[in-house]
N, C-alpha and C. Protein backbone atom coordinates (compact mmCIF):
# COMPACT_ATOMS: atom_id res chain seq x y z
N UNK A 1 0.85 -1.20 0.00
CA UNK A 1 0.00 0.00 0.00
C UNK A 1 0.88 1.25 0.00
N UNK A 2 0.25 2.10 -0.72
CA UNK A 2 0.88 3.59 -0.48
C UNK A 2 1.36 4.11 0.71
N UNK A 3 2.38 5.14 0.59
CA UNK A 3 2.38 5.47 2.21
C UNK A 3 1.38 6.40 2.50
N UNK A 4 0.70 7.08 1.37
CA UNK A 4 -0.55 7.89 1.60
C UNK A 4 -1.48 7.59 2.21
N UNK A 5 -1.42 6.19 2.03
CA UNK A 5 -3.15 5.54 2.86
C UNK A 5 -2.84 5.37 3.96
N UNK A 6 -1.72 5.27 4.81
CA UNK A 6 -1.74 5.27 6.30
C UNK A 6 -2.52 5.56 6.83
N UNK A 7 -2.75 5.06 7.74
CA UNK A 7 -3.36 5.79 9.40
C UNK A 7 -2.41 7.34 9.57
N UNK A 8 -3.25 8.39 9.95
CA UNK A 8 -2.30 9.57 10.32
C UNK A 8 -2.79 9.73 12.47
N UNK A 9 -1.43 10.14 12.65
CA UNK A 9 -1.93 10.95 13.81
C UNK A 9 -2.23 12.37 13.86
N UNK A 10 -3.10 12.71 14.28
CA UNK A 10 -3.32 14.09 14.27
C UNK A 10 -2.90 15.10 15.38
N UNK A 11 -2.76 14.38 16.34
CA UNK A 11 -2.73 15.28 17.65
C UNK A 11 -2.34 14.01 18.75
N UNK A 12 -1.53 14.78 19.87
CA UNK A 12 -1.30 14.09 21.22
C UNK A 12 -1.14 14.87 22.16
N UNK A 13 -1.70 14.27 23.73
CA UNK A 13 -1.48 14.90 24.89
C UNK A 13 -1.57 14.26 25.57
N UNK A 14 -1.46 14.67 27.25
CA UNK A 14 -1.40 13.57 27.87
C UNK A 14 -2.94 12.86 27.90
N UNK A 15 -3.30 11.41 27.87
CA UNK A 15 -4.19 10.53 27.84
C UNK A 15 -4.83 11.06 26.69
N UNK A 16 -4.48 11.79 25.44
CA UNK A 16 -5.65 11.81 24.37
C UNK A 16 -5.00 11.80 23.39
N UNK A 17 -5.38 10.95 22.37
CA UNK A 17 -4.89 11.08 21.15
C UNK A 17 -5.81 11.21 19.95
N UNK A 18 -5.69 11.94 18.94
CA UNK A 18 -6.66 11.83 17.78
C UNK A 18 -5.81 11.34 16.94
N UNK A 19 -6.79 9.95 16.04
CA UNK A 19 -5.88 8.95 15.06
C UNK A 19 -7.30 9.39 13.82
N UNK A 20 -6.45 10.04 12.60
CA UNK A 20 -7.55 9.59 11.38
C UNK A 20 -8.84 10.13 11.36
N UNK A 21 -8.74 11.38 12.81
CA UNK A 21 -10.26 12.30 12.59
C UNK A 21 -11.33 11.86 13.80
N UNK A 22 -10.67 10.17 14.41
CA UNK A 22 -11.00 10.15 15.12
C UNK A 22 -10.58 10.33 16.86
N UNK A 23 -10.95 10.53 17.97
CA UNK A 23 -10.76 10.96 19.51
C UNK A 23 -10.53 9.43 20.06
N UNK A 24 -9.77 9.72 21.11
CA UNK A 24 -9.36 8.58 21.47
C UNK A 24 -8.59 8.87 23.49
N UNK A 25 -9.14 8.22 24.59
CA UNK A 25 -8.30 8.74 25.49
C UNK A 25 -7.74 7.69 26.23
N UNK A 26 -7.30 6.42 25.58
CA UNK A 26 -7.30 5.02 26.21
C UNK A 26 -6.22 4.36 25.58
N UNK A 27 -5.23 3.97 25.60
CA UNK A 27 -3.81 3.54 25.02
C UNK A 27 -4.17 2.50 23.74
N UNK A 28 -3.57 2.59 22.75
CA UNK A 28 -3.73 1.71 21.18
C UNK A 28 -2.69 1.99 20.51
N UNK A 29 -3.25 0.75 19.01
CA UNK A 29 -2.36 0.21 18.61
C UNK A 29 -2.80 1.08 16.99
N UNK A 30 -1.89 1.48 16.63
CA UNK A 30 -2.03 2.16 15.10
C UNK A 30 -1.46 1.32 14.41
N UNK A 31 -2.41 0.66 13.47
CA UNK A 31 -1.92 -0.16 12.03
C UNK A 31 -1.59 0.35 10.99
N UNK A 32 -1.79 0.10 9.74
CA UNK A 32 -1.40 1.03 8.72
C UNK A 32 -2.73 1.39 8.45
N UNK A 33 -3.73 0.35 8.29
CA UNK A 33 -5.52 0.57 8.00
C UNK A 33 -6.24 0.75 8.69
N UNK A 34 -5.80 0.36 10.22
CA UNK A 34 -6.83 0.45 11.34
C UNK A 34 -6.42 0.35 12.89
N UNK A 35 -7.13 1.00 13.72
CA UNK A 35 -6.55 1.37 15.35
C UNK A 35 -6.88 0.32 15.98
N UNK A 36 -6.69 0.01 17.04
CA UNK A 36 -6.88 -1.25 18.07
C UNK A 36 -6.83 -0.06 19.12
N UNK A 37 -8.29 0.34 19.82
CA UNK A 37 -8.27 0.86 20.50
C UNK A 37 -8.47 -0.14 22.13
N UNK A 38 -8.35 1.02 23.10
CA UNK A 38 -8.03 0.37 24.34
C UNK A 38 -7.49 -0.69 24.82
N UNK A 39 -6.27 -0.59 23.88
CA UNK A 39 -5.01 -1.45 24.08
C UNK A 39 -4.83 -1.96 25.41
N UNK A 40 -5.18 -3.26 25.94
CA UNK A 40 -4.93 -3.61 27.53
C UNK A 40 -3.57 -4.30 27.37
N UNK A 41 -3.28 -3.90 28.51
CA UNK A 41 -1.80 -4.94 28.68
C UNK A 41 -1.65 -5.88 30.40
N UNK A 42 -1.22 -6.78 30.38
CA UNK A 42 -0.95 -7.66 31.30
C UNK A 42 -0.92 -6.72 32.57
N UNK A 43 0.13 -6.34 32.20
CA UNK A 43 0.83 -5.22 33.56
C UNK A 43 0.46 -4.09 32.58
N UNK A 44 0.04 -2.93 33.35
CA UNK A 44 -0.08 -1.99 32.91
C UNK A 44 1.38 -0.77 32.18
N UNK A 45 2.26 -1.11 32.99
CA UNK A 45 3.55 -0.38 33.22
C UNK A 45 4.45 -1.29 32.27
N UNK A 46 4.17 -2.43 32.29
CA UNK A 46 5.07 -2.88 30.79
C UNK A 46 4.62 -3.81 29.99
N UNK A 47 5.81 -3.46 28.70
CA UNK A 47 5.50 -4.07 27.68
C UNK A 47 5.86 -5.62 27.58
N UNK A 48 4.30 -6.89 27.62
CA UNK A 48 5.19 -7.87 27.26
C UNK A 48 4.51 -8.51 25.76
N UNK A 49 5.34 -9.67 25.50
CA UNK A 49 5.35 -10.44 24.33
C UNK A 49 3.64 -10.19 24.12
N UNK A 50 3.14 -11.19 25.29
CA UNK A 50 1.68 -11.14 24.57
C UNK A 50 0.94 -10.09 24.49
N UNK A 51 1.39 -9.10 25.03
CA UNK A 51 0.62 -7.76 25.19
C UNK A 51 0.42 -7.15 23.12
N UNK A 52 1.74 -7.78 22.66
CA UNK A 52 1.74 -7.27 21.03
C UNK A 52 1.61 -8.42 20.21
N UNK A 53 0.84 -9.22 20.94
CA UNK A 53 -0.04 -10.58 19.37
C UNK A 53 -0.31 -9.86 18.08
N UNK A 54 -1.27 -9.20 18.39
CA UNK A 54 -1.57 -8.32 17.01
C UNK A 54 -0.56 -7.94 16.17
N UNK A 55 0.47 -7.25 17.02
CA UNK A 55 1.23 -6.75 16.08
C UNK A 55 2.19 -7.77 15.76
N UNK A 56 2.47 -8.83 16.09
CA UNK A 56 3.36 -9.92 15.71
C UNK A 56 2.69 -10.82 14.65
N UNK A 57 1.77 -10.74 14.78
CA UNK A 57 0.37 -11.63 13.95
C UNK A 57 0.43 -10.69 12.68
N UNK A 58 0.96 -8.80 12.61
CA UNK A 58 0.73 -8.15 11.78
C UNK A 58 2.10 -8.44 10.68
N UNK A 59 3.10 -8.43 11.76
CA UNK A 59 4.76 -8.42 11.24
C UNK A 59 4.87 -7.40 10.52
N UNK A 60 5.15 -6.00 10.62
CA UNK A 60 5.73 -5.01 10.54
C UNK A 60 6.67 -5.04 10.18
N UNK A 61 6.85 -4.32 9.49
CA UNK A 61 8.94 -3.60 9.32
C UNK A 61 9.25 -3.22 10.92
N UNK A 62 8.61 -2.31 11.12
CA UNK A 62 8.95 -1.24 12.02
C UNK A 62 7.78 -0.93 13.20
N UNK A 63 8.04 -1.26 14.32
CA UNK A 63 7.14 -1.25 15.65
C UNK A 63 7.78 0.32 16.71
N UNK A 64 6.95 1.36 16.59
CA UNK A 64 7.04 2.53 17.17
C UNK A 64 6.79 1.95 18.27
N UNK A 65 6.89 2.27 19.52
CA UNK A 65 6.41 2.35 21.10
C UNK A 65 6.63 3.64 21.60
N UNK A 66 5.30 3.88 22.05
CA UNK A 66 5.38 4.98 23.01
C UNK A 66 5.23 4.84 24.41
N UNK A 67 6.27 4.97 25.26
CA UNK A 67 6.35 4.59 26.39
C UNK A 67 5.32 5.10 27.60
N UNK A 68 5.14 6.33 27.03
CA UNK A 68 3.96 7.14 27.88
C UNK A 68 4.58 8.68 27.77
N UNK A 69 3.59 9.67 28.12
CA UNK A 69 4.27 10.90 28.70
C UNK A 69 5.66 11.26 29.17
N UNK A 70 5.25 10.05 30.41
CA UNK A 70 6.66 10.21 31.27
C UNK A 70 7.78 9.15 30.92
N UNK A 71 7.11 8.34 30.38
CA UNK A 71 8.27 7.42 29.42
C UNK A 71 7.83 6.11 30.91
N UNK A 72 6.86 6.16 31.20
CA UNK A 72 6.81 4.79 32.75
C UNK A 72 6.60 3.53 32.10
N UNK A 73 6.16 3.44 30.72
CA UNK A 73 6.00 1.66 30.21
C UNK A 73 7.56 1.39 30.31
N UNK A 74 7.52 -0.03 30.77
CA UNK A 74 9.21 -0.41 30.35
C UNK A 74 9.19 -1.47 29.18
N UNK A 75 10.08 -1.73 28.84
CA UNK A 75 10.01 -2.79 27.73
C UNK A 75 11.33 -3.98 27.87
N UNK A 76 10.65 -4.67 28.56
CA UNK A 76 11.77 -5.78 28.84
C UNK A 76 12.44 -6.52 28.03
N UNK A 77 13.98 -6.74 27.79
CA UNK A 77 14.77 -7.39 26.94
C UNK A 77 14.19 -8.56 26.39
N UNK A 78 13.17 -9.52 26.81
CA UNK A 78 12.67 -10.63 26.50
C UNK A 78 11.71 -10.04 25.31
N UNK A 79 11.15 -8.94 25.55
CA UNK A 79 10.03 -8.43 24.42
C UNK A 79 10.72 -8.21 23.18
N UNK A 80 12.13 -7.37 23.15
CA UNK A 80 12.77 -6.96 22.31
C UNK A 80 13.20 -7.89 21.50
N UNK A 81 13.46 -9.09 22.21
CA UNK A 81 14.14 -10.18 21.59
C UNK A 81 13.34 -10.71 21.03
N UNK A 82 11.60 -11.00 21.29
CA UNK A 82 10.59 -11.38 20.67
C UNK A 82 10.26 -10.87 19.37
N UNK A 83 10.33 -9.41 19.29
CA UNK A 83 10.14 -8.73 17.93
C UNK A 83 11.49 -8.74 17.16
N UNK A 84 12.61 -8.71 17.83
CA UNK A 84 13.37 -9.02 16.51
C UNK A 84 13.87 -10.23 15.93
N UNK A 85 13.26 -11.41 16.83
CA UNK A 85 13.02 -12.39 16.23
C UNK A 85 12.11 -12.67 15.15
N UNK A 86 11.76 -12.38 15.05
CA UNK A 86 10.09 -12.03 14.36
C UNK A 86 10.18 -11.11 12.98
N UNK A 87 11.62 -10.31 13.27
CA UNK A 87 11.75 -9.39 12.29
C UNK A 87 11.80 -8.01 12.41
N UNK A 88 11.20 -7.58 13.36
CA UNK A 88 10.83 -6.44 13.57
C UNK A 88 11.13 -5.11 14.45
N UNK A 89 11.52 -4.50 13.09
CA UNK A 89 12.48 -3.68 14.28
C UNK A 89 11.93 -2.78 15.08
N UNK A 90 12.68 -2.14 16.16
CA UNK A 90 11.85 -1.43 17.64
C UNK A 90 12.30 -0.10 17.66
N UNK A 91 11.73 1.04 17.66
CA UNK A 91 11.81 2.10 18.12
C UNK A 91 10.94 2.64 19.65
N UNK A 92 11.85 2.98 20.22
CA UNK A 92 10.98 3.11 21.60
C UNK A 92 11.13 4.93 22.19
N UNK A 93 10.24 5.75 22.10
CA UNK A 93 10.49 7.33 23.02
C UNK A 93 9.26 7.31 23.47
N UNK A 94 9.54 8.21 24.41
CA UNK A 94 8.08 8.89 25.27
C UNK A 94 6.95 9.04 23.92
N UNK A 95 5.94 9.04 24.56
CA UNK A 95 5.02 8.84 23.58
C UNK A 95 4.70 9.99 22.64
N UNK A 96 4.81 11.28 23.67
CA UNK A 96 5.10 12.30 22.39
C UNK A 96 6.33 12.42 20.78
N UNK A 97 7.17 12.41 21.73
CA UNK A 97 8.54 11.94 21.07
C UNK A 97 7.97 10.52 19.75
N UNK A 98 7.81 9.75 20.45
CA UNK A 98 7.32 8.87 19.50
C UNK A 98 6.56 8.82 18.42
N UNK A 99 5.18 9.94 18.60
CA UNK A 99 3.86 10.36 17.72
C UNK A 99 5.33 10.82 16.35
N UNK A 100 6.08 12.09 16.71
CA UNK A 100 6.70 12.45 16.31
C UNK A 100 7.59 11.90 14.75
N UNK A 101 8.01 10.96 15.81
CA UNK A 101 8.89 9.43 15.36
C UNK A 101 7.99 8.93 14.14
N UNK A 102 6.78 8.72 14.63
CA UNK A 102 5.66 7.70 13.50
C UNK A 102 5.73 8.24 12.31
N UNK A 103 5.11 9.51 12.33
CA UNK A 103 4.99 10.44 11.40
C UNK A 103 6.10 10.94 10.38
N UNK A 104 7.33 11.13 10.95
CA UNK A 104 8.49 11.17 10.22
C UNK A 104 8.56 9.67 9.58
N UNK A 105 8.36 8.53 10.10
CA UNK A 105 9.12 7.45 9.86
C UNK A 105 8.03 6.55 8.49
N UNK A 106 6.89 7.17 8.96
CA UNK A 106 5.57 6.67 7.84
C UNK A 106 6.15 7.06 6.38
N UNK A 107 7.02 8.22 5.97
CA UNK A 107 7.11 8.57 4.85
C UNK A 107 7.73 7.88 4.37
N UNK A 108 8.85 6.69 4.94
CA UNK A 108 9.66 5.95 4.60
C UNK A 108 9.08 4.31 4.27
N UNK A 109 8.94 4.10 5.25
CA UNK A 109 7.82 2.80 5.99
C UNK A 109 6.56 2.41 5.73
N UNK A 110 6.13 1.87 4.84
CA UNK A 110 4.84 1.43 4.59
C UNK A 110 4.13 1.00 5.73
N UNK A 111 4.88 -0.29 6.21
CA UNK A 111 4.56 -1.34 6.82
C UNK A 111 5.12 -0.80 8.46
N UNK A 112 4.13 0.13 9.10
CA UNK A 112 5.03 0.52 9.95
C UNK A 112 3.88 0.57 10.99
N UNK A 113 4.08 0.64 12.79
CA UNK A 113 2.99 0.13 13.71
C UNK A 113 3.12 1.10 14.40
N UNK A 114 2.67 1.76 15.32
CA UNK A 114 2.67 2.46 16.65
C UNK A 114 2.11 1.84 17.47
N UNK A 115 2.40 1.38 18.60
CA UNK A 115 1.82 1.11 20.11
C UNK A 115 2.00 2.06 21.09
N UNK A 116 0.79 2.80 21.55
CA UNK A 116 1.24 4.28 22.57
C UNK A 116 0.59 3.74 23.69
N UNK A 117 1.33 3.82 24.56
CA UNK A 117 0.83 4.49 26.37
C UNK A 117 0.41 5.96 26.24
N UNK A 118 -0.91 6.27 26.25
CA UNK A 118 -0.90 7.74 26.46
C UNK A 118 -1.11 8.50 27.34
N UNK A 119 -1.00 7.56 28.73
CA UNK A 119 -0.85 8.59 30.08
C UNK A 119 0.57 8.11 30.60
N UNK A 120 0.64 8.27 31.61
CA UNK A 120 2.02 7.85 32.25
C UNK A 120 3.28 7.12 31.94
């Protein structure tokens, strides 16, 4: 697919994000076609393997993480090792930093994911 047809972000703050026109105040997963909203995770505070089925099930080039505001998700070496087993490479910043990241990195990247924490 084009990189035109992406998913866009439009906006971020703390706990709100607008993806594609639509509002959003609950942590998700940006595909290239479609959001996975209210992203739950095991532990709230980190990232594990099964927490990103979807996106392993998706296989990406490129897996954005946004750690949160304050950067409080952690992402444990076992996860890392999971996605680049898999193929897939990891970019990880605070979640602003990250929105940032997506958006620059979409122009390159077709096949490219965001997973945001968007509070803490």
């Amino acid at each position: 697919s084009r990189t035109g047809d992406n998913m866009q972000i439009d906006h971020y703050r703390f706990g709100h994000i607008g993806v594609a026109g639509q509002e959003y105040d609950a942590d998700l997963i940006v595909f290239p076609d479609r959001v996975q909203p209210n992203w739950w995770r095991k532990q709230g505070h980190r990232l594990d393997r099964q927490d990103l089925a979807s996106v392993l099930a998706e296989a990406p080039d490129l897996l954005v993480v946004g750690t949160g505001y304050f950067g409080r998700m952690q992402v444990p070496k076992q996860t890392l090792e999971a996605l680049h087993a898999a193929g897939v490479k990891v970019h990880i910043a605070k979640t602003g930093y990250a929105v940032a990241d997506f958006k620059r990195l979409q122009a390159h990247c077709a096949r490219i994911v965001a997973a945001l924490h968007v509070t803490c």
